[in-house]
C-alpha atoms as a PDB file:
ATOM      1  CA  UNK A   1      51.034 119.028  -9.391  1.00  0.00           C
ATOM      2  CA  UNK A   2      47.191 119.324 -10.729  1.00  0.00           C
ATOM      3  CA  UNK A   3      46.383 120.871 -13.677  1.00  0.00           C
ATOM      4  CA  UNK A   4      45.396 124.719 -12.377  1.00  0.00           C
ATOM      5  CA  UNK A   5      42.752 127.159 -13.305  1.00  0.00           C
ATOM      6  CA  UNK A   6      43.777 130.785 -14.048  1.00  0.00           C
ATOM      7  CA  UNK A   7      42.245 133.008 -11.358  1.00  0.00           C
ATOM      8  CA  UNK A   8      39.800 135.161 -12.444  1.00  0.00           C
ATOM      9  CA  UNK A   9      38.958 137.397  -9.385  1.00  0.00           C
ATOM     10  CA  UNK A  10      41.548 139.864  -8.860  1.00  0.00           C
ATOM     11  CA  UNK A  11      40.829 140.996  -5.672  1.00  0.00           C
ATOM     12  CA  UNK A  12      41.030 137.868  -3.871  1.00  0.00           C
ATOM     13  CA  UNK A  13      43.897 136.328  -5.698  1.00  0.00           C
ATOM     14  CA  UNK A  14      45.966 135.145  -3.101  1.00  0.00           C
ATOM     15  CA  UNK A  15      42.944 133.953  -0.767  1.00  0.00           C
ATOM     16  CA  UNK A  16      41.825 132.128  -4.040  1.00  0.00           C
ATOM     17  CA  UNK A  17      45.662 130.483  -4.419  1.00  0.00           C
ATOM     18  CA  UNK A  18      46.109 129.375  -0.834  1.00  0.00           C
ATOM     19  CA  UNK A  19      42.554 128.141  -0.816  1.00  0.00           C
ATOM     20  CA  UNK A  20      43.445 125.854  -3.887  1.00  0.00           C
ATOM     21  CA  UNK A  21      46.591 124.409  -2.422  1.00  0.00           C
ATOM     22  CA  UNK A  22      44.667 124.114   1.176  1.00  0.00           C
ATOM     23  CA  UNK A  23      42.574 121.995  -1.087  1.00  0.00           C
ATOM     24  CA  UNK A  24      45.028 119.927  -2.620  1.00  0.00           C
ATOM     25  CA  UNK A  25      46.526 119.476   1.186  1.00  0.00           C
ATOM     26  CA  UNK A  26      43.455 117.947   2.327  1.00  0.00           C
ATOM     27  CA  UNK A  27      42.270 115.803  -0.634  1.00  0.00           C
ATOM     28  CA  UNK A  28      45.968 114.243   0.366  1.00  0.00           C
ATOM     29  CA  UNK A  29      47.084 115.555  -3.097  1.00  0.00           C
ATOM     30  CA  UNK A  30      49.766 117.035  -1.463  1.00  0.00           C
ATOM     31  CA  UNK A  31      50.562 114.774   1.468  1.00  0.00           C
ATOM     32  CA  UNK A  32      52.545 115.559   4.284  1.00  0.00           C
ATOM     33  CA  UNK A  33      55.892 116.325   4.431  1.00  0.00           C
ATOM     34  CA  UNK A  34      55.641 117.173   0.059  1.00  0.00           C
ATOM     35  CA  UNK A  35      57.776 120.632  -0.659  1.00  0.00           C
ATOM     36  CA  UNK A  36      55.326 122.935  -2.197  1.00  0.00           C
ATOM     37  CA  UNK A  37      56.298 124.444  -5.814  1.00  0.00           C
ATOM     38  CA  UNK A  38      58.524 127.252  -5.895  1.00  0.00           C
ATOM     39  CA  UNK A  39      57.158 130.595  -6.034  1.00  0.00           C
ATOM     40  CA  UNK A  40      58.191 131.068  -9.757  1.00  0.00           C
ATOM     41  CA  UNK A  41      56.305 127.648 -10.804  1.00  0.00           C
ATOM     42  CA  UNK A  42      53.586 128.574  -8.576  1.00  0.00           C
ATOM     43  CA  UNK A  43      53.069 132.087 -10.219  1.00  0.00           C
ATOM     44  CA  UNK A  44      53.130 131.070 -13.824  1.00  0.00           C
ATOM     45  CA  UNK A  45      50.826 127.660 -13.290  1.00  0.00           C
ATOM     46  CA  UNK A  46      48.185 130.040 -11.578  1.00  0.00           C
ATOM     47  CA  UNK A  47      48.864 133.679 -13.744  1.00  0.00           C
ATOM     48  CA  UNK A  48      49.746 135.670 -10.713  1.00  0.00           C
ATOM     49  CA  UNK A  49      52.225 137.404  -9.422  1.00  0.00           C
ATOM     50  CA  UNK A  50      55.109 136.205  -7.312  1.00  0.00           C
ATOM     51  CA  UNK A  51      53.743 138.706  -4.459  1.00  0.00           C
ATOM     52  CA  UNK A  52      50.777 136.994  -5.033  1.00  0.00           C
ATOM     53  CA  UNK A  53      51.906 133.434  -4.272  1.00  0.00           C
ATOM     54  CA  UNK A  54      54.177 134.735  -1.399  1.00  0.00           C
ATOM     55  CA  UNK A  55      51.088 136.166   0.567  1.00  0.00           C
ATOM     56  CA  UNK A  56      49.429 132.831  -0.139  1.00  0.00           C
ATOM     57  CA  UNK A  57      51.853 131.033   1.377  1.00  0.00           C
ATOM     58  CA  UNK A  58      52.124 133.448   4.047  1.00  0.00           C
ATOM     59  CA  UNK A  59      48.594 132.537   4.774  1.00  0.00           C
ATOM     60  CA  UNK A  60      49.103 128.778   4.609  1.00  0.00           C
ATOM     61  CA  UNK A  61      52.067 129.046   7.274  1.00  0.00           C
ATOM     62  CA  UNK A  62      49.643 130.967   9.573  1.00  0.00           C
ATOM     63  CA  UNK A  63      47.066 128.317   9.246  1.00  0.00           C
ATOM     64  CA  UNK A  64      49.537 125.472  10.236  1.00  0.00           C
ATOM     65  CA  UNK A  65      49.345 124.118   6.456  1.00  0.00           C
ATOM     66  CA  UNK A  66      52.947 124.472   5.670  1.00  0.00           C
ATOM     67  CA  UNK A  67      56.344 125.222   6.930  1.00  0.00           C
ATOM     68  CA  UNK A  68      59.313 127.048   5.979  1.00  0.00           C
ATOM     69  CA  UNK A  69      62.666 125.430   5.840  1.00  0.00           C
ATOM     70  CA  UNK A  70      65.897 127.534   5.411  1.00  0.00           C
ATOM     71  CA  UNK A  71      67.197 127.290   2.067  1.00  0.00           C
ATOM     72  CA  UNK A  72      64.769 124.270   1.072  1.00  0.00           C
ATOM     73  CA  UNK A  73      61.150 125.893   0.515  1.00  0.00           C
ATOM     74  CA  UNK A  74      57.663 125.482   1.763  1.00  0.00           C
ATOM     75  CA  UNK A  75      56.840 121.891   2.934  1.00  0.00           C
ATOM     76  CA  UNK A  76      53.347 120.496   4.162  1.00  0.00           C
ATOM     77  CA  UNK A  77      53.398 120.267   7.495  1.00  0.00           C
ATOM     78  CA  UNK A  78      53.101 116.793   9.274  1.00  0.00           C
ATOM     79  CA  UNK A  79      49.492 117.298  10.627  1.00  0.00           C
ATOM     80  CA  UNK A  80      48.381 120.399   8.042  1.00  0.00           C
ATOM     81  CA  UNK A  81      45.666 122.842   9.518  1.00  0.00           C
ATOM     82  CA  UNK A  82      45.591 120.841  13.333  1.00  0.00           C
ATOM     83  CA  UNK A  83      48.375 123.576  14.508  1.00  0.00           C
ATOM     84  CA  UNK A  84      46.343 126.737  14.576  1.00  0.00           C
ATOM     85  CA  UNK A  85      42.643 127.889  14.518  1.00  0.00           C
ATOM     86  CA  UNK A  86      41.236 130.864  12.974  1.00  0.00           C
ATOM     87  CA  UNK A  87      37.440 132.344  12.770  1.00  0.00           C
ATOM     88  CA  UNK A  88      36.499 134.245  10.274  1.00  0.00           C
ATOM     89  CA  UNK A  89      34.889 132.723   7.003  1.00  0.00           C
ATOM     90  CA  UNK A  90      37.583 132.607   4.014  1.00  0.00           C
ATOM     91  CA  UNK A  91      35.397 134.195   1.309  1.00  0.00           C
ATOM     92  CA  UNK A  92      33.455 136.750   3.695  1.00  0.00           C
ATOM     93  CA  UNK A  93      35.299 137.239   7.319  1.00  0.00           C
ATOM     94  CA  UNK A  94      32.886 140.228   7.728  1.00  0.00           C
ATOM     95  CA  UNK A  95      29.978 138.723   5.940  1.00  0.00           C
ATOM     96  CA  UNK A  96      26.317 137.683   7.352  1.00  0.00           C
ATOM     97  CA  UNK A  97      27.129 134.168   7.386  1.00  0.00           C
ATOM     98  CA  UNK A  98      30.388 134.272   9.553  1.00  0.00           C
ATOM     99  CA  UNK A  99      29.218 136.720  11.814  1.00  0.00           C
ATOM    100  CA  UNK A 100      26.140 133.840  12.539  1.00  0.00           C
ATOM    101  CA  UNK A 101      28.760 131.349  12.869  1.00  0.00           C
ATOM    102  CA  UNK A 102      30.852 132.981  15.089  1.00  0.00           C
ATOM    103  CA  UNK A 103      27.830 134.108  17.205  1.00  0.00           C
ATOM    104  CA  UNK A 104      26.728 130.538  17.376  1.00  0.00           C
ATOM    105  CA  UNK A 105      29.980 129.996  18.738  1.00  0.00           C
ATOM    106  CA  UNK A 106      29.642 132.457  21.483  1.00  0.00           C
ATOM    107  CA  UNK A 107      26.317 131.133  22.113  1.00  0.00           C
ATOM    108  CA  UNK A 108      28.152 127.505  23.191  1.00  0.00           C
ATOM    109  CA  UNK A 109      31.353 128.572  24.558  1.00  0.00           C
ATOM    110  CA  UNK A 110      29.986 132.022  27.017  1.00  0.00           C
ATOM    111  CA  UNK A 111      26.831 130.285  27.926  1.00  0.00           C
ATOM    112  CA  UNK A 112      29.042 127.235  29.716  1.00  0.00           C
ATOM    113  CA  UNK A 113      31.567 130.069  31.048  1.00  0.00           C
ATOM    114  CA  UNK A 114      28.709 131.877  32.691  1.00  0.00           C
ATOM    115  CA  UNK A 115      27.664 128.418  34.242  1.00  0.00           C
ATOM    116  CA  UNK A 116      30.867 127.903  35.235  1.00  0.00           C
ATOM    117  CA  UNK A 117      32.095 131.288  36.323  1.00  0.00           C
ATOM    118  CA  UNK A 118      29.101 131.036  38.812  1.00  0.00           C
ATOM    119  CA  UNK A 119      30.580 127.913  41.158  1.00  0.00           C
ATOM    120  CA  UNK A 120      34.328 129.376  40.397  1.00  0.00           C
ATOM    121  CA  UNK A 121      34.021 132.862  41.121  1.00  0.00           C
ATOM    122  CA  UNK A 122      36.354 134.625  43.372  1.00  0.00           C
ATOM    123  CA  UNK A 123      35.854 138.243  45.084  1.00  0.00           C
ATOM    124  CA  UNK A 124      38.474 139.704  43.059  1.00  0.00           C
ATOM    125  CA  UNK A 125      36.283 138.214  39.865  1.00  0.00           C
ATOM    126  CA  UNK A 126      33.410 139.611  41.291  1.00  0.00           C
ATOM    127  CA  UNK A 127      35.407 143.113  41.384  1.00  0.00           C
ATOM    128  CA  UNK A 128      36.144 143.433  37.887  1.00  0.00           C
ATOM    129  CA  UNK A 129      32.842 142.435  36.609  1.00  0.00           C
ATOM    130  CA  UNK A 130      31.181 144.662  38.441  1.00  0.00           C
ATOM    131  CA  UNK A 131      33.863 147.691  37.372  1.00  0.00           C
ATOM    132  CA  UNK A 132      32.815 146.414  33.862  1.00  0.00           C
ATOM    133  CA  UNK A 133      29.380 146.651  34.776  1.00  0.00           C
ATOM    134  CA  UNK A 134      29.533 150.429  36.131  1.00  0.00           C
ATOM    135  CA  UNK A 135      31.419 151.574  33.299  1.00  0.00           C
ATOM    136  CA  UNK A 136      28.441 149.950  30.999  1.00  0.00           C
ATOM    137  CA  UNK A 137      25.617 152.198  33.373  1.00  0.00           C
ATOM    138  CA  UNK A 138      27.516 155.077  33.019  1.00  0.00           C
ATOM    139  CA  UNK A 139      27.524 154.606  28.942  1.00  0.00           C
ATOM    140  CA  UNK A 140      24.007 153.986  29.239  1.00  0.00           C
ATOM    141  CA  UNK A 141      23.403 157.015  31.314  1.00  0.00           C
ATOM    142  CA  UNK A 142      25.407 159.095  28.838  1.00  0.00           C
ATOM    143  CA  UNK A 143      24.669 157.551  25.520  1.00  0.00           C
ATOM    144  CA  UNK A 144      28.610 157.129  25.201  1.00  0.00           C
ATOM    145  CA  UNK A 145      30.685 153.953  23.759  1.00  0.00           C
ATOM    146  CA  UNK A 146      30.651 151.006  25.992  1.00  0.00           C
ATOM    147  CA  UNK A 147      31.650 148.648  23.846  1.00  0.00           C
ATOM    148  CA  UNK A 148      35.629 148.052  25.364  1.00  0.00           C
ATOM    149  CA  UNK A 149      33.549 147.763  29.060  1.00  0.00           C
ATOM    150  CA  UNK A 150      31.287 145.070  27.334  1.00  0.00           C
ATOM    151  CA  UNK A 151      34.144 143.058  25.873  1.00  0.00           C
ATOM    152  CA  UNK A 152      36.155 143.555  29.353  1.00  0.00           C
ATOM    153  CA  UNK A 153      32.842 142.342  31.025  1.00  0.00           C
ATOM    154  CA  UNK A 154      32.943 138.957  29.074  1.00  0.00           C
ATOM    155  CA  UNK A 155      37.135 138.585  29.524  1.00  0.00           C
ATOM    156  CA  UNK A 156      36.063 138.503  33.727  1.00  0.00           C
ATOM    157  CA  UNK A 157      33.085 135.765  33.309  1.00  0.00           C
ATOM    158  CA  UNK A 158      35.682 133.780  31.675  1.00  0.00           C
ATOM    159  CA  UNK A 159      38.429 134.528  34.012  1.00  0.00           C
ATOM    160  CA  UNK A 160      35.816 133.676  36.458  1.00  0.00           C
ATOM    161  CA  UNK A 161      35.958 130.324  35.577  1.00  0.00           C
ATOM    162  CA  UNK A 162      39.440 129.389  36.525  1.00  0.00           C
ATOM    163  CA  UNK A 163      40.539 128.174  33.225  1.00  0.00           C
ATOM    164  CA  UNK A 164      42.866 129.757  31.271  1.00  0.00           C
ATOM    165  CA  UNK A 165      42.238 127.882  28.104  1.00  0.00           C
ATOM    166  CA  UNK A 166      38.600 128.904  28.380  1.00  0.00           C
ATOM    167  CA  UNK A 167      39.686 132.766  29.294  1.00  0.00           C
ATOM    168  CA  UNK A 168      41.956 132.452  26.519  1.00  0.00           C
ATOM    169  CA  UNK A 169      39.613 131.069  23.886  1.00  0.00           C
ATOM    170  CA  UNK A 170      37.085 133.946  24.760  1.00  0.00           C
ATOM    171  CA  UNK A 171      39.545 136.881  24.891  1.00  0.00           C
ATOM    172  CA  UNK A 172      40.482 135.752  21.185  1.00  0.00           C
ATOM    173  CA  UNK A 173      36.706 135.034  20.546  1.00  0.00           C
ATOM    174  CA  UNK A 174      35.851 138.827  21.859  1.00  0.00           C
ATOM    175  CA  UNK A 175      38.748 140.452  19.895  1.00  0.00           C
ATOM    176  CA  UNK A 176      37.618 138.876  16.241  1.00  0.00           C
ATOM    177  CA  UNK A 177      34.084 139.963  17.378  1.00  0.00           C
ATOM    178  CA  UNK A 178      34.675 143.035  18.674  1.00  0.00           C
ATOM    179  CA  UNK A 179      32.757 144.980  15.605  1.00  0.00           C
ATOM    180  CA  UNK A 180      29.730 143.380  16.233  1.00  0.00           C
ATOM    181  CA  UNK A 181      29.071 145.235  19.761  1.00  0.00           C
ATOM    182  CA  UNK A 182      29.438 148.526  18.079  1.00  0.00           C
ATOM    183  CA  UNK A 183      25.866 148.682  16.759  1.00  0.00           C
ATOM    184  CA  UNK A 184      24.403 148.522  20.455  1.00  0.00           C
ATOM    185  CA  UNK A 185      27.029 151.452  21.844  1.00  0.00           C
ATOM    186  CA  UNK A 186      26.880 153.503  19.021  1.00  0.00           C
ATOM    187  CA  UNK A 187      24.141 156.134  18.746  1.00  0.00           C
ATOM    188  CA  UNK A 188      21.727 154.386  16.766  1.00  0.00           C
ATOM    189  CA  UNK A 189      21.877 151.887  19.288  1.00  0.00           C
ATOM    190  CA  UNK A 190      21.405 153.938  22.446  1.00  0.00           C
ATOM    191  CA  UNK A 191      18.670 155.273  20.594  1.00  0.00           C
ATOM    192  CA  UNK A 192      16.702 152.553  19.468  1.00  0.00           C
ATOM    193  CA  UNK A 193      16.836 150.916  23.226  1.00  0.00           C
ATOM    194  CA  UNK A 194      19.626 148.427  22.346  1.00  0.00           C
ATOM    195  CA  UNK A 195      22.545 149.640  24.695  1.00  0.00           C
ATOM    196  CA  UNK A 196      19.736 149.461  28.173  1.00  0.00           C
ATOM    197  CA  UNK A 197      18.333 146.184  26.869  1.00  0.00           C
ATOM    198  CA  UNK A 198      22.093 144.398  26.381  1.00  0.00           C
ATOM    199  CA  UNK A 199      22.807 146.305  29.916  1.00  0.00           C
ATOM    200  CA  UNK A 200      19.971 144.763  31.601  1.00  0.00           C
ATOM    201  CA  UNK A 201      20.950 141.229  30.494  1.00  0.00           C
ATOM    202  CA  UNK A 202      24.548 141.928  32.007  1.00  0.00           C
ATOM    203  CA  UNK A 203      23.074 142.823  35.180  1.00  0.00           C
ATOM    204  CA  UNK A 204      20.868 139.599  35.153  1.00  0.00           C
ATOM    205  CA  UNK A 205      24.062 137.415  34.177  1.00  0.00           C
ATOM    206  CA  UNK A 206      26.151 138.752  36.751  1.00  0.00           C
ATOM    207  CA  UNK A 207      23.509 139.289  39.603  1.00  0.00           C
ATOM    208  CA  UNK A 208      23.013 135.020  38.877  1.00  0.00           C
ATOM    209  CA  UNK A 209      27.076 134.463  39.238  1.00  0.00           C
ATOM    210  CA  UNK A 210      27.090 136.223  41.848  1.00  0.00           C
ATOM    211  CA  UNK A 211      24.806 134.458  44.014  1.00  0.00           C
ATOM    212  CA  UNK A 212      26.317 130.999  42.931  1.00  0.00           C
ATOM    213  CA  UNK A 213      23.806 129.911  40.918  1.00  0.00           C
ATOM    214  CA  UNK A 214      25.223 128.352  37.655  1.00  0.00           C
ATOM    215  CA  UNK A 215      21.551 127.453  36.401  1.00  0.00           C
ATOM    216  CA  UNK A 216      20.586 130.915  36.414  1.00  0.00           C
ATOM    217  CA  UNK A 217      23.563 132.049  35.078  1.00  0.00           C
ATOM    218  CA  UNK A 218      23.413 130.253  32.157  1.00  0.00           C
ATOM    219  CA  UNK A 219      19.810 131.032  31.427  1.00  0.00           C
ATOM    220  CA  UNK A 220      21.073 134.924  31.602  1.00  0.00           C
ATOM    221  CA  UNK A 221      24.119 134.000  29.693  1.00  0.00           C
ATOM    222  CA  UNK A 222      21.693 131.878  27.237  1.00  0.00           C
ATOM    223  CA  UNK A 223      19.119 135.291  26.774  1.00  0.00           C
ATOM    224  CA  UNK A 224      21.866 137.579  26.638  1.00  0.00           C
ATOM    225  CA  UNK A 225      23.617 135.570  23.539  1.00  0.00           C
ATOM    226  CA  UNK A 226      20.564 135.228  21.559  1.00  0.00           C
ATOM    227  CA  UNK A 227      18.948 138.746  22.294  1.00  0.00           C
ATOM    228  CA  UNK A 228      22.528 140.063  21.130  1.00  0.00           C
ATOM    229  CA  UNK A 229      22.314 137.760  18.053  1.00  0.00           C
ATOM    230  CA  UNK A 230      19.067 139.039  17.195  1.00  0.00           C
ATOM    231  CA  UNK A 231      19.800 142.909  17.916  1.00  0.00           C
ATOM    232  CA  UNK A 232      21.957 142.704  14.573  1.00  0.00           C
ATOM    233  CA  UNK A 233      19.818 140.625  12.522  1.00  0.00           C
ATOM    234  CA  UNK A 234      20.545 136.945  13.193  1.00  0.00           C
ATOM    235  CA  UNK A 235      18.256 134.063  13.106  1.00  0.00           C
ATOM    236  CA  UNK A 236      18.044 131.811  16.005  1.00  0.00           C
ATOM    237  CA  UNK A 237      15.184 130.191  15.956  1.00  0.00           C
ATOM    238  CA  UNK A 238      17.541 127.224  14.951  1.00  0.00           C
ATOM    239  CA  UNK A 239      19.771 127.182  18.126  1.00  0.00           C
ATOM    240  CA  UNK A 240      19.451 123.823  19.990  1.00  0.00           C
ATOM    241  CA  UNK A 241      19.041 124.561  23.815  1.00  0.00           C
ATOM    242  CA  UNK A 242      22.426 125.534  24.917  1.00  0.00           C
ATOM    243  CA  UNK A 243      23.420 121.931  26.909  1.00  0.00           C
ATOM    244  CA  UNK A 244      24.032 121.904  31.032  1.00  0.00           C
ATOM    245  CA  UNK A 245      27.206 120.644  32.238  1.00  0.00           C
ATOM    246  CA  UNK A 246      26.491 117.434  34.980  1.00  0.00           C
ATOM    247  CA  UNK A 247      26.805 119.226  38.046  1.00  0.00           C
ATOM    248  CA  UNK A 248      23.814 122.095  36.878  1.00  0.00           C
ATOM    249  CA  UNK A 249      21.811 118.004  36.373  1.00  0.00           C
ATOM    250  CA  UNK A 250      22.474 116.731  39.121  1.00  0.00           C
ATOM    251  CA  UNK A 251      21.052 120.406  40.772  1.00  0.00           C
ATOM    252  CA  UNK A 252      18.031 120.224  39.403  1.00  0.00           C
ATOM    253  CA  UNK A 253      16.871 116.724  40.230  1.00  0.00           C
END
């Protein structure tokens, strides 16, 4: 095992141990199929405490980095980190620079959706968008939260498109971003125009699925993301064009 540095940030000791052996995992240090130390070794090489090491660990087996065998310890998986998928930044999940990254995300993934949802969409999809879509007028209209009808209105885009990967993928996606809609349905936000201007860009993006028209919808999607972005502060003057799928080519030549 490498030679260890004692951890000198309290609070994020066991974010700062799992990080380390994460690390060690993917420098092939520790290679696949290698038991981890035990807990006790673990705890005295880095100068925390057991509960310390355990929640690392913990952390590691959520991430797909190792596994649990009865009786026999912690072992790196076969194909360590490849088994599950998380978003939020390890040092800051709720910091400036995740919340860009994770936006950026959103920018690719609901931007293709919306594109997609439009040459997909059934009545029934058309039905709960457009519930979504009252219950975000009547916030409006009474300066109230409409930040669950927002998320919901995103959920039916994707379901829109037919794929449940995709619908998946952006229900989890909406979830860890959930906080960041708060600022435009909160007061502040209703007052400072921010809930009627995101509102208007929903009506745009589903107004363009609607009517079939996945080039449209993606331009509305494409606004919507990067209006959003820059409601709470993010730069994006350095977001590439978001890229058309072949059949929105093939319509415009």
């Amino acid at each position: 095992m490498p030679v260890i540095a004692r951890v000198a940030r309290p609070s994020q000791l066991s974010e700062t141990v799992s990080k380390t052996i994460e690390k060690w995992i993917l420098d092939g240090v520790m290679a696949p199929g290698v038991k981890l130390p035990t807990e006790k070794t673990l705890s005295a090489e880095f100068g925390v405490s057991r509960a310390v090491v355990r929640e690392a660990i913990s952390r590691l087996k959520a991430e797909g980095y190792v596994a649990s065998r009865q009786g026999a310890g912690a072992f790196v998986e076969a194909r360590p980190g490849q088994t599950s998928f998380r978003l939020a930044d390890a040092v800051d999940p709720a910091g400036p620079v995740a919340t860009a990254h994770i936006f950026e995300l959103r920018y690719i993934v609901e931007t293709a959706a919306a594109a997609l949802a439009a040459s997909r969409r059934s009545d029934q999809d058309l039905v709960q968008m457009r519930e979504a879509l009252l219950r975000m007028r009547h916030a409006v209209s009474e300066r109230t939260d409409g930040t669950q009808a927002d998320d919901d209105f995103h959920v039916a885009i994707a379901a829109a498109t037919g794929n449940p990967a995709l619908l998946r993928f952006i229900r989890f996606v909406g979830h860890q971003f959930f906080a960041s809609r708060v600022p435009t349905w909160n007061a502040e936000g209703h007052a400072a125009g921010r809930a009627e201007a995101a509102q208007a860009e929903h009506e745009r993006m589903f107004e363009a699925i609607a009517a079939g028209d996945g080039v449209a919808a993606r331009e509305a999607a494409r606004i919507h993301m990067v209006e959003a972005a820059r409601r709470i502060g993010i730069d994006t003057d350095h977001w590439e064009p978001a890229p058309r799928a072949p059949w929105e080519e093939e319509a415009l030549s």
